[in-house]
N, C-alpha and C. Protein backbone atom coordinates (compact mmCIF):
# COMPACT_ATOMS: atom_id res chain seq x y z
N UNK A 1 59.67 43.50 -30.64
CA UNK A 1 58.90 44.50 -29.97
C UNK A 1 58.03 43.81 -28.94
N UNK A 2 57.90 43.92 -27.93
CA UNK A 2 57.26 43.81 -26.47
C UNK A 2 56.20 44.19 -26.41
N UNK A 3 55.18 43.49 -26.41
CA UNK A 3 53.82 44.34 -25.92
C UNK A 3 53.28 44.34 -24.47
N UNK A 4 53.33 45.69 -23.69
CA UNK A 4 52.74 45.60 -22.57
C UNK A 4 51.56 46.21 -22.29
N UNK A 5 50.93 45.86 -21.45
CA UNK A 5 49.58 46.08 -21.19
C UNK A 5 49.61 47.19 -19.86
N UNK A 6 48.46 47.77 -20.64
CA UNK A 6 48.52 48.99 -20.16
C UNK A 6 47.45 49.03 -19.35
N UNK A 7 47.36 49.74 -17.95
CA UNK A 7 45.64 49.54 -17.26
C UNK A 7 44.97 50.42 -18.14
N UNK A 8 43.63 49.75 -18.38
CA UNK A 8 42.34 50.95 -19.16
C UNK A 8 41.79 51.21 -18.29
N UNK A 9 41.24 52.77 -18.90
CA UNK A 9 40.49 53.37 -18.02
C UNK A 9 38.97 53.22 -18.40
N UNK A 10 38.06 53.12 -17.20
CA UNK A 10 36.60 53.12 -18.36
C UNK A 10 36.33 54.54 -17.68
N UNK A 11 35.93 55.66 -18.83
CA UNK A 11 35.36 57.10 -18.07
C UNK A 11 34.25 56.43 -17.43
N UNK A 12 33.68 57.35 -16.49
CA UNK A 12 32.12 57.13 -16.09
C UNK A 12 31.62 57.75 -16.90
N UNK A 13 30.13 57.21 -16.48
CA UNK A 13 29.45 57.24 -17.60
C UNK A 13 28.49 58.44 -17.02
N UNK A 14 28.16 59.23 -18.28
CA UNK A 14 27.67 60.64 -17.55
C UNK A 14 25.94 60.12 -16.94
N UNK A 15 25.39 61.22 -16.09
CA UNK A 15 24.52 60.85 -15.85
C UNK A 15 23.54 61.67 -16.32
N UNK A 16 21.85 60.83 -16.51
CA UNK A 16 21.26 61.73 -17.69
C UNK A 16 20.45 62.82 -16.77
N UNK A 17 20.61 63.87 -17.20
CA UNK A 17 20.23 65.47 -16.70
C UNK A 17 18.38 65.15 -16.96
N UNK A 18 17.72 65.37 -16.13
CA UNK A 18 16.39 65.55 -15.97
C UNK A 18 16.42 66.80 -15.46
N UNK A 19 15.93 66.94 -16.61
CA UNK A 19 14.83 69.05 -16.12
C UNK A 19 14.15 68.85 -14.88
N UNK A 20 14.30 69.67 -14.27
CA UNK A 20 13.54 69.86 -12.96
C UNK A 20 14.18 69.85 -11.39
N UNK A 21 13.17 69.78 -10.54
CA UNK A 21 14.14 69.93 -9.47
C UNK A 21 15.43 69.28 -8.93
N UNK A 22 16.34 70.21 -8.90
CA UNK A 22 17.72 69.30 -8.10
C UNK A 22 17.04 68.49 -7.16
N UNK A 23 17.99 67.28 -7.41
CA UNK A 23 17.71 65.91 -6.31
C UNK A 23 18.33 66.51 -4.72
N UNK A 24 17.81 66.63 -3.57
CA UNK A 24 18.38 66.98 -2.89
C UNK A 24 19.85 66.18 -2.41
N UNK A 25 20.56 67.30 -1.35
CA UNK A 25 21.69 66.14 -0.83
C UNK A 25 21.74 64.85 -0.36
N UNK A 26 22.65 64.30 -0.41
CA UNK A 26 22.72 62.93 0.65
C UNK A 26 23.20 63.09 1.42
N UNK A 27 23.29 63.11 2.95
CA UNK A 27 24.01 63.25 3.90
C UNK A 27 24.41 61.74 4.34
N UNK A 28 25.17 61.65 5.12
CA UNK A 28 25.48 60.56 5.40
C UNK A 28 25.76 60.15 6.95
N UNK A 29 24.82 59.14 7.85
CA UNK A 29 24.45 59.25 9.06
C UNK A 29 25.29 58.59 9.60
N UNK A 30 26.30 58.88 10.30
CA UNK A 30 27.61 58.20 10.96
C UNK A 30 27.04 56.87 11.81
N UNK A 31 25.98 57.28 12.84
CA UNK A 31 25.51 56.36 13.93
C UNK A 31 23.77 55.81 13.12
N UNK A 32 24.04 54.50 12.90
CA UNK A 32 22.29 54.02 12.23
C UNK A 32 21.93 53.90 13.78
N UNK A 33 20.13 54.15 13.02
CA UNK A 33 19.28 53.82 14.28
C UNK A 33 19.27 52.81 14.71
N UNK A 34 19.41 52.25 15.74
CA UNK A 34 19.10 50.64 16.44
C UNK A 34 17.60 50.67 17.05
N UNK A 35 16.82 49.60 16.73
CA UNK A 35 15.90 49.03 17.03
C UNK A 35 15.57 48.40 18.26
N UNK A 36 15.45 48.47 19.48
CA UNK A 36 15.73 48.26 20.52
C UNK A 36 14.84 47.39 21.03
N UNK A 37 13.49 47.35 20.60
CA UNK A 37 12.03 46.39 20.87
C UNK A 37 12.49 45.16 20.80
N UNK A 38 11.69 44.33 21.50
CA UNK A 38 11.45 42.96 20.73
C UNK A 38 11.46 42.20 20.28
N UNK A 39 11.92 41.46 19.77
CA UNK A 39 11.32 40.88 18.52
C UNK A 39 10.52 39.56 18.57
N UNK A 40 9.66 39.48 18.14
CA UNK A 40 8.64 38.15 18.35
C UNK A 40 8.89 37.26 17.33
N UNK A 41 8.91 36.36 17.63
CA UNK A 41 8.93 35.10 16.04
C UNK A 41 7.58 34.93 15.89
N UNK A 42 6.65 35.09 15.04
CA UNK A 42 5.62 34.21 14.99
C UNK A 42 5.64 33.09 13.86
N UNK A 43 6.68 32.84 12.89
CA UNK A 43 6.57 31.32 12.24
C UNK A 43 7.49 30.25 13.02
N UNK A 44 7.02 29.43 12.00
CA UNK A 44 7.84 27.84 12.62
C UNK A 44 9.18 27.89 12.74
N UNK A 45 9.74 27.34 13.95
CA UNK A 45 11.64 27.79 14.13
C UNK A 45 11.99 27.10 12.89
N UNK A 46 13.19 27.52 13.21
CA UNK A 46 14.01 26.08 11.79
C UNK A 46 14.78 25.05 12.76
N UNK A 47 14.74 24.02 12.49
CA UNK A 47 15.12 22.64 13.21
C UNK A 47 16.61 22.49 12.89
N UNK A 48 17.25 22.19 13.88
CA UNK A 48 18.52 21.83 13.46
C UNK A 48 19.14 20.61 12.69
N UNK A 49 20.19 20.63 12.53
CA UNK A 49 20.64 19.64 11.12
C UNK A 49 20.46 18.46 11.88
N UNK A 50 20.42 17.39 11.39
CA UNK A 50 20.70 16.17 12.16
C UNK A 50 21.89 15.35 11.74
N UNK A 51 23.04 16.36 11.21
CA UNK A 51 23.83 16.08 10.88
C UNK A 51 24.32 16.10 9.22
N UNK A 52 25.51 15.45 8.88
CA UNK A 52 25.40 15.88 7.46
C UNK A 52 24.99 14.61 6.82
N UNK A 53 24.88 14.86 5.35
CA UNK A 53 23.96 13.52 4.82
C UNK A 53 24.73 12.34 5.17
N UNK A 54 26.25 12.27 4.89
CA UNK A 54 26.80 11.03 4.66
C UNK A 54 26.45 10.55 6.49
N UNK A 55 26.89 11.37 7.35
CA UNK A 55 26.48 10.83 8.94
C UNK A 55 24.58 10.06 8.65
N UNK A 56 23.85 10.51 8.29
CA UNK A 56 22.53 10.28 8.47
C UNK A 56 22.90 8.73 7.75
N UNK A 57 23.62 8.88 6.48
CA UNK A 57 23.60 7.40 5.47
C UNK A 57 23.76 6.15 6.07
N UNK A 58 25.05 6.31 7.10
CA UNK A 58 25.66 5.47 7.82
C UNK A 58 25.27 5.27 9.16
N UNK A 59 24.48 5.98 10.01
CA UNK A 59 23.29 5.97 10.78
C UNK A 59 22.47 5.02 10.32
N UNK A 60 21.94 4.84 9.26
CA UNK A 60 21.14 4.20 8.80
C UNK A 60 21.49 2.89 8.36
N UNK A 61 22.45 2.78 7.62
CA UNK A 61 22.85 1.72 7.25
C UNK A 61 23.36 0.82 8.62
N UNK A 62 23.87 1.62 9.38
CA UNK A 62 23.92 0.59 10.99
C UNK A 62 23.17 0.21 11.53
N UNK A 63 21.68 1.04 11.47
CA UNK A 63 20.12 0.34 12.15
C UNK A 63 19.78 -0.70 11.05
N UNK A 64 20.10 -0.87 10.15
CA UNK A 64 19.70 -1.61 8.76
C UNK A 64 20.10 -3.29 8.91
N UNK A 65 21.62 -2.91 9.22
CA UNK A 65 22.45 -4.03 9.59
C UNK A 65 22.11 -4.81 11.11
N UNK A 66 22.02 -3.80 12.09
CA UNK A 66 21.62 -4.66 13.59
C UNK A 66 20.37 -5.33 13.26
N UNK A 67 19.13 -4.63 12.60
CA UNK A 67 18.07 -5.11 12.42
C UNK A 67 18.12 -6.62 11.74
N UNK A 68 18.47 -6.64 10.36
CA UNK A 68 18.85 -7.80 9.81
C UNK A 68 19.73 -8.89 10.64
N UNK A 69 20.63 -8.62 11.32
CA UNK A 69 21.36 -9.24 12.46
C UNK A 69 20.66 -10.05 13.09
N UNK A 70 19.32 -9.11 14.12
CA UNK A 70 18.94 -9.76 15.40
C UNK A 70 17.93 -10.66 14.25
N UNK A 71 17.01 -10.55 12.90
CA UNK A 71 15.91 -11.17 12.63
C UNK A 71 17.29 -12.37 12.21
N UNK A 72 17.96 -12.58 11.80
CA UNK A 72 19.03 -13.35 11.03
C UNK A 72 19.05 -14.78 12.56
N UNK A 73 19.50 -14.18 13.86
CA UNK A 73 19.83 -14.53 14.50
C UNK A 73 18.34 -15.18 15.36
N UNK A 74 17.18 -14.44 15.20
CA UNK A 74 16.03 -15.27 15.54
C UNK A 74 15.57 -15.63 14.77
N UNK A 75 16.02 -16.18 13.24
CA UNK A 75 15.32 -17.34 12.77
C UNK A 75 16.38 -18.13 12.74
N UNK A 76 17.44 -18.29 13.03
CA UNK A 76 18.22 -19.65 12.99
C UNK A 76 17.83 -20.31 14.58
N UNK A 77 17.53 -19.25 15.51
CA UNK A 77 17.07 -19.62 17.04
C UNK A 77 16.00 -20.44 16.81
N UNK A 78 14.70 -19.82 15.94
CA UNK A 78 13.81 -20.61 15.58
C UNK A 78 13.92 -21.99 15.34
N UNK A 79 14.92 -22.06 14.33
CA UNK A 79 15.05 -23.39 13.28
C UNK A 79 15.72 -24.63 14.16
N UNK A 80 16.24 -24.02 15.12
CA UNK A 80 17.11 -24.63 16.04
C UNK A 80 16.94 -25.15 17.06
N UNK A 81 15.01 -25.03 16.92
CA UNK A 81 15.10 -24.87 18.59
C UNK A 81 15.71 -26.30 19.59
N UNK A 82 15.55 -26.91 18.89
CA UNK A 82 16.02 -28.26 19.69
C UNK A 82 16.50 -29.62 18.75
N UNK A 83 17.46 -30.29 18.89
CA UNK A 83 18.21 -31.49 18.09
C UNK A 83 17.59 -32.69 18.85
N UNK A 84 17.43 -33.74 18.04
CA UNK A 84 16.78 -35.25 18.53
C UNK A 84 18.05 -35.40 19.06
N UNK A 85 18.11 -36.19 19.92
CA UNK A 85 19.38 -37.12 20.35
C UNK A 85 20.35 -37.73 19.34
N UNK A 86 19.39 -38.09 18.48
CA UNK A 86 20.16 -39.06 16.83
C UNK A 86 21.00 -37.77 16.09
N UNK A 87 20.65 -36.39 16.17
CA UNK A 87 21.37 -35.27 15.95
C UNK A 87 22.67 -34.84 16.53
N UNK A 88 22.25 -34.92 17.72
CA UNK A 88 22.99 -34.29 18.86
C UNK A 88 24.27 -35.42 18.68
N UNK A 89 24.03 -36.48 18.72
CA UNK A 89 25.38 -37.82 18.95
C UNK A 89 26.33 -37.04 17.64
N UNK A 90 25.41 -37.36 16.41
CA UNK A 90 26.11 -36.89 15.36
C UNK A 90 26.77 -35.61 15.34
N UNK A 91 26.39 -35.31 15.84
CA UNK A 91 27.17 -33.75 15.82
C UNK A 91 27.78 -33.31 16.96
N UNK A 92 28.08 -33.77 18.07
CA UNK A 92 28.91 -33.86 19.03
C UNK A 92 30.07 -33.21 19.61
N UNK A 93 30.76 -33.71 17.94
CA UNK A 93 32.11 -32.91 18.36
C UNK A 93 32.06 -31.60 17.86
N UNK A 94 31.33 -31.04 16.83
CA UNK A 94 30.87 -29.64 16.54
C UNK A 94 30.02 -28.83 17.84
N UNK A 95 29.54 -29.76 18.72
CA UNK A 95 28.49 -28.77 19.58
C UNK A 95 29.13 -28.70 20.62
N UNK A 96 30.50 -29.55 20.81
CA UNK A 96 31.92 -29.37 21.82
C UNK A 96 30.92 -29.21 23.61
N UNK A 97 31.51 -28.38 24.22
CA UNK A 97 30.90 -27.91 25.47
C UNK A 97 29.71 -26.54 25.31
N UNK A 98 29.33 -26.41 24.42
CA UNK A 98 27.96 -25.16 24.14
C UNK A 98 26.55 -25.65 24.44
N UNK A 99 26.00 -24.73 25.07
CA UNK A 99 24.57 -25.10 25.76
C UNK A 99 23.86 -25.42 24.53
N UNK A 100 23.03 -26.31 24.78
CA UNK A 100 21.95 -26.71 23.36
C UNK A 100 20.81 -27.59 23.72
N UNK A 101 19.55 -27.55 23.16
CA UNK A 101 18.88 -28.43 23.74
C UNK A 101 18.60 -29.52 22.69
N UNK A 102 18.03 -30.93 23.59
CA UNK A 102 18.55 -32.00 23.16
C UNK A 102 17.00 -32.54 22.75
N UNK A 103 16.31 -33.46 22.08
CA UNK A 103 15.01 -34.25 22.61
C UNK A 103 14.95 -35.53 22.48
N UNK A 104 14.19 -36.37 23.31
CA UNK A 104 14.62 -37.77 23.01
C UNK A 104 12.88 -38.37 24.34
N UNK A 105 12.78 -39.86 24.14
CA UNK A 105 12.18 -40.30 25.17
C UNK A 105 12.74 -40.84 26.02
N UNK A 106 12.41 -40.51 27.54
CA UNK A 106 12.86 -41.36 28.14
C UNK A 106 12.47 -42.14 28.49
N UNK A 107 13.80 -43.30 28.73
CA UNK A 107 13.55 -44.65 29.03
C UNK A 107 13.83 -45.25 30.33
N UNK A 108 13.27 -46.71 30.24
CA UNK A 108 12.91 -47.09 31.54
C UNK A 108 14.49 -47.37 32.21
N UNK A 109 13.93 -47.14 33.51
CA UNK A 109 15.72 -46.95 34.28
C UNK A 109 16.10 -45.72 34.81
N UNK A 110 14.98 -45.09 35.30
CA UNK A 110 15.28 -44.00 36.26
C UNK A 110 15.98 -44.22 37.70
N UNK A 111 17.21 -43.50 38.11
CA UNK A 111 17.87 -43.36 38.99
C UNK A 111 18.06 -42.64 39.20
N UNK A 112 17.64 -41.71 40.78
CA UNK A 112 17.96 -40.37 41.82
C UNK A 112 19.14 -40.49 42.55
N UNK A 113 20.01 -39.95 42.61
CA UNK A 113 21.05 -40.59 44.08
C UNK A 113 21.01 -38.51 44.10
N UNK A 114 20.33 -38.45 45.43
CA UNK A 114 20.28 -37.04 46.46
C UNK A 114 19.59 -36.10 45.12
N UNK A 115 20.04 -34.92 45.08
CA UNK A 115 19.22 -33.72 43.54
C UNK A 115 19.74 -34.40 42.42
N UNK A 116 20.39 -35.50 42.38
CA UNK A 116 20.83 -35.60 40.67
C UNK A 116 20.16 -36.66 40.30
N UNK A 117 19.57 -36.72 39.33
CA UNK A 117 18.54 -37.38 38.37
C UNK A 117 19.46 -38.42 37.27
N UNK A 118 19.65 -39.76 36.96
CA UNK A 118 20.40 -40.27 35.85
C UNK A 118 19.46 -41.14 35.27
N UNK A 119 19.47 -40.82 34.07
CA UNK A 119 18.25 -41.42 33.24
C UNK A 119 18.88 -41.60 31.65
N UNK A 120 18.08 -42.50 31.14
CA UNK A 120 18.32 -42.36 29.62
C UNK A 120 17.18 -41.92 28.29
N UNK A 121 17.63 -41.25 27.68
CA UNK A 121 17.13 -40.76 26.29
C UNK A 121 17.06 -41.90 24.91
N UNK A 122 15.92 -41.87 24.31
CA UNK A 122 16.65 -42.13 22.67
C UNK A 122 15.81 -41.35 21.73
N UNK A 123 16.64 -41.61 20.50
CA UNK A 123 15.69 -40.88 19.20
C UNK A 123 16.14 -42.58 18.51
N UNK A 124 15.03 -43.56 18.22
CA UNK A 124 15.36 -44.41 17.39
C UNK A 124 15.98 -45.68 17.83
N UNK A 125 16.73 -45.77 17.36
CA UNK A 125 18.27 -46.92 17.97
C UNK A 125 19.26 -46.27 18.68
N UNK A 126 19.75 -44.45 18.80
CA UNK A 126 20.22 -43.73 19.64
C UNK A 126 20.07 -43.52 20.75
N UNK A 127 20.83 -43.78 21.79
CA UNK A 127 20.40 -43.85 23.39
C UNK A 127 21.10 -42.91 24.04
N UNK A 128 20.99 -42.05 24.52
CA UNK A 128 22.18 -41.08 25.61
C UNK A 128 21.89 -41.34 26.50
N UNK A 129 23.18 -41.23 27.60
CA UNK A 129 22.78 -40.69 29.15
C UNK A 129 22.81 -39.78 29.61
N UNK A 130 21.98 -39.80 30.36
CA UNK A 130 21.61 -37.95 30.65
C UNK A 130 22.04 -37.64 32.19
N UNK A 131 22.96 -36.84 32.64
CA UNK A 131 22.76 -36.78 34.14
C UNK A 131 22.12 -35.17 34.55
N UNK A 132 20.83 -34.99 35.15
CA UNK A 132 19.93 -33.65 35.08
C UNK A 132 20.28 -33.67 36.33
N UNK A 133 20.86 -31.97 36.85
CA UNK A 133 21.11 -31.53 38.26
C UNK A 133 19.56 -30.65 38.43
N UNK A 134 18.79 -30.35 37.36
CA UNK A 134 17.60 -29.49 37.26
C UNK A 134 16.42 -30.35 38.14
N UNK A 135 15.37 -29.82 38.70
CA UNK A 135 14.57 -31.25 39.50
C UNK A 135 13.45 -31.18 38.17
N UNK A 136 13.12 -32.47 38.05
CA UNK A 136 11.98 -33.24 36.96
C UNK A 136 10.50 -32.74 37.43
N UNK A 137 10.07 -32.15 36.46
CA UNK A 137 8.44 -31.99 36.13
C UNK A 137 7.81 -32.95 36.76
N UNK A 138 6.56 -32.49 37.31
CA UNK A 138 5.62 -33.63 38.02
C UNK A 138 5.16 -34.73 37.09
N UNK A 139 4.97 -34.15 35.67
CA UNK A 139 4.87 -35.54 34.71
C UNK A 139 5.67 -36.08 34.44
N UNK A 140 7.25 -36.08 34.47
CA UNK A 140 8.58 -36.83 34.28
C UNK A 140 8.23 -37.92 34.12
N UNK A 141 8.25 -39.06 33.46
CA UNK A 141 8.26 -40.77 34.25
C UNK A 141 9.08 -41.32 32.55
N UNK A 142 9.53 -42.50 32.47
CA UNK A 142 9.90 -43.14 31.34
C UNK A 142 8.67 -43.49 30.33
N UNK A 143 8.76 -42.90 28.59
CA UNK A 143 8.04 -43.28 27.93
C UNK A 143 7.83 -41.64 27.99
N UNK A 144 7.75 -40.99 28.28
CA UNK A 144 7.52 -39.22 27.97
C UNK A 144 8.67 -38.86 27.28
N UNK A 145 8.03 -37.54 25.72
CA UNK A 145 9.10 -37.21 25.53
C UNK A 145 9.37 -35.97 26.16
N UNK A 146 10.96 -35.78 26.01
CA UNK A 146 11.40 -34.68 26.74
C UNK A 146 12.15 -33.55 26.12
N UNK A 147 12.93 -32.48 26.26
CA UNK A 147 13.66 -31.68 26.06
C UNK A 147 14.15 -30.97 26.88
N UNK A 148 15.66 -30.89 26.95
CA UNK A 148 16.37 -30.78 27.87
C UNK A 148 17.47 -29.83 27.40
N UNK A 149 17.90 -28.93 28.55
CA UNK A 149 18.76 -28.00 28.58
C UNK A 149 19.51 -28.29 28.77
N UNK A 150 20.91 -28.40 28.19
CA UNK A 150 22.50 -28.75 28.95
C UNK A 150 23.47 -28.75 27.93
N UNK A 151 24.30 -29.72 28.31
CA UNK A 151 25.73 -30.01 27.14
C UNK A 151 26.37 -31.23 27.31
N UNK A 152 27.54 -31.33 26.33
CA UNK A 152 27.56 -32.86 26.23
C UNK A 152 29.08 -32.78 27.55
N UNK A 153 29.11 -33.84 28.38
CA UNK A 153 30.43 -33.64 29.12
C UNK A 153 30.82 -35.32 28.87
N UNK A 154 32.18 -35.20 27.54
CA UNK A 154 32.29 -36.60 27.28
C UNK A 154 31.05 -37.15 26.20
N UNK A 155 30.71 -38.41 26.85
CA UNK A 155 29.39 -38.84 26.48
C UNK A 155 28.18 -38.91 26.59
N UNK A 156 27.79 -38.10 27.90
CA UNK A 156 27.37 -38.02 28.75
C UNK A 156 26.38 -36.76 28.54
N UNK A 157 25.70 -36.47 28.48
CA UNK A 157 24.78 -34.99 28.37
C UNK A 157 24.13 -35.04 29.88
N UNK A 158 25.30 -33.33 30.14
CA UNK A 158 24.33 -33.21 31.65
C UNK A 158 23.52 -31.73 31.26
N UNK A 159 22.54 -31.60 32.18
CA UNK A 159 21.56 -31.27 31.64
C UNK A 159 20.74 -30.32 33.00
N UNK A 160 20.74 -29.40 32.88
CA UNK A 160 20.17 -28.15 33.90
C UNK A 160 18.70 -27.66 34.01
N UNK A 161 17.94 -28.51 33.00
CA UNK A 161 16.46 -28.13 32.95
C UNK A 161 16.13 -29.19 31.95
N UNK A 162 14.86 -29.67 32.08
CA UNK A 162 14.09 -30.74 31.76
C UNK A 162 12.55 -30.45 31.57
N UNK A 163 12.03 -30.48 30.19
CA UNK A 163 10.89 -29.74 30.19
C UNK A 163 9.71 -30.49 29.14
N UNK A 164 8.91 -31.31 29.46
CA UNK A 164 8.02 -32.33 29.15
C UNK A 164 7.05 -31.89 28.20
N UNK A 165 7.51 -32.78 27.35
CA UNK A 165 6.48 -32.15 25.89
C UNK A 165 5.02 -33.14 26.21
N UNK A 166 3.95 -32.48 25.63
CA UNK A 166 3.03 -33.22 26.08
C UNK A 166 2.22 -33.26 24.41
N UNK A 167 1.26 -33.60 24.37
CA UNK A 167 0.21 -33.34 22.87
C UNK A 167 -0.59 -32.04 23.08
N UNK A 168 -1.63 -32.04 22.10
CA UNK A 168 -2.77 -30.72 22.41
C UNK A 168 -3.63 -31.46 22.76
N UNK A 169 -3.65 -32.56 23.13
CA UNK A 169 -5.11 -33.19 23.38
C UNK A 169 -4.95 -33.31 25.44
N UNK A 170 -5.87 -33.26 25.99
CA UNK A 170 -6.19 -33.60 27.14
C UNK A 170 -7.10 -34.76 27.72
N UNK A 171 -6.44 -35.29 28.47
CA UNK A 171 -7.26 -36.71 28.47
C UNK A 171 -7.51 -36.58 29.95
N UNK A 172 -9.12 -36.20 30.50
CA UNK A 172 -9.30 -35.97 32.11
C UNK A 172 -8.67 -37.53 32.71
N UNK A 173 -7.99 -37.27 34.02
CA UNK A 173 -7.18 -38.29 34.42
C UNK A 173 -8.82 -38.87 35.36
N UNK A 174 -9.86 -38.85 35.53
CA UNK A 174 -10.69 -39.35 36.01
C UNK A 174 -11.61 -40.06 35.35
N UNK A 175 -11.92 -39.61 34.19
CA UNK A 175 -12.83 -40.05 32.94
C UNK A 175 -14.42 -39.52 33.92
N UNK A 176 -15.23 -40.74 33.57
CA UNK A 176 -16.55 -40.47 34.03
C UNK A 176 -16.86 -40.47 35.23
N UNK A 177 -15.79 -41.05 35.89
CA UNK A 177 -16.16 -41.18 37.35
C UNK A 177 -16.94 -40.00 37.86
N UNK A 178 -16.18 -38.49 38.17
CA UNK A 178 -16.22 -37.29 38.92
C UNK A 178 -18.29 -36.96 38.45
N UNK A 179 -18.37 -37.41 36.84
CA UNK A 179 -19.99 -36.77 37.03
C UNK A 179 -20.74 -37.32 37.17
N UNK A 180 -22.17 -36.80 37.49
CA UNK A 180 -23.65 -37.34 38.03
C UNK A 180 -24.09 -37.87 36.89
C-alpha cells in the first residue's frame, strides 16, 4: 500500500465578533499620495565603504611591509656608512664595480696631472691607490683622514668625491696673535 500525501487544508481561523459598531470599509487607493517637498537631511551622512575588510587587510599589510623595508634599508645605510680601506681590499671582489665609500689617511705623495688627483690611502699596513676625478677640499693635504666616494676599477679605487673628516675640537689657526 502507497502512501500519498495529500495537500492540507488549514480553515481560517474565524474572527472574534465584538459587539458594537461595524468596522467600517476598506477601500483601496489605486494611486498613493507622493510627497513632493524636500527633503532635508539634518544627521551625519553615512561614509562610504573603504572597501571590503580583506582589501583594507592587505592595504595594510603593504604599508606595514614598505615601512619595515625603507627602516630595514636605513639602518643597514646607517651601519654602512663607510669601510676602512683594510675592509674595502678584503672585500673587493664582493663590492665588484658598486659605489661605496671607502676611509683611509692620506699619504704623502700627492700627484695632480690637469682635474685628476692620484694619491694614496691606508688603514694600517693597507695602502690603496686612489685616482679622484672629484676636486679636493681646501683642507686635503697628506696625513688627513678622508672618505671617499667611488669604486674599485681593478686595484685601483677611483673616486668622484672626497670629503675630509676633521675632530670636534677647533684649533684657531692664529692662536694669540689676532688679540690685544
Amino acid at each position: 500500500m502507497a502512501l500519498t500525501a495529500s495537500p492540507r487544508s488549514v480553515p481560517p481561523r474565524p474572527e472574534p465578533s465584538v459587539p458594537g459598531p461595524s468596522a467600517p470599509e476598506r477601500t483601496v487607493n489605486p494611486e498613493p499620495k507622493v510627497n513632493l517637498a524636500p527633503v532635508r537631511m539634518t544627521g551625519p551622512r553615512a561614509r562610504r565603504s573603504l572597501g571590503t575588510r580583506r582589501q583594507r587587510v592587505l592595504a595594510a599589510v603593504v604599508i606595514i611591509a614598505a615601512l619595515g623595508f625603507l627602516l630595514a634599508r636605513g639602518l643597514v645605510n646607517a651601519m654602512d656608512y663607510y669601510l676602512t680601506a683594510r675592509q674595502a681590499v678584503a672585500q673587493r671582489a664582493q663590492l665588484g664595480s658598486s659605489d661605496f665609500r671607502i676611509q683611509g689617511t692620506v699619504l704623502p705623495g700627492l700627484r695632480q696631472v690637469g682635474t685628476t688627483l692620484h694619491f694614496t690611502i691606508g688603514s694600517g699596513p693597507v695602502h690603496v691607490q686612489v685616482v679622484s676625478t672629484g676636486s679636493p677640499p681646501q683642507l686635503f693635504h697628506p696625513g688627513m683622514p678622508v672618505v671617499l666616494d667611488g669604486h674599485w676599477q681593478g686595484n685601483v679605487f677611483s673616486s668622484f668625491q672626497i670629503m675630509v673628516q676633521h675632530g670636534s675640537s677647533y684649533v684657531e689657526a692664529h692662536g694669540a696673535k689676532g688679540r690685544s
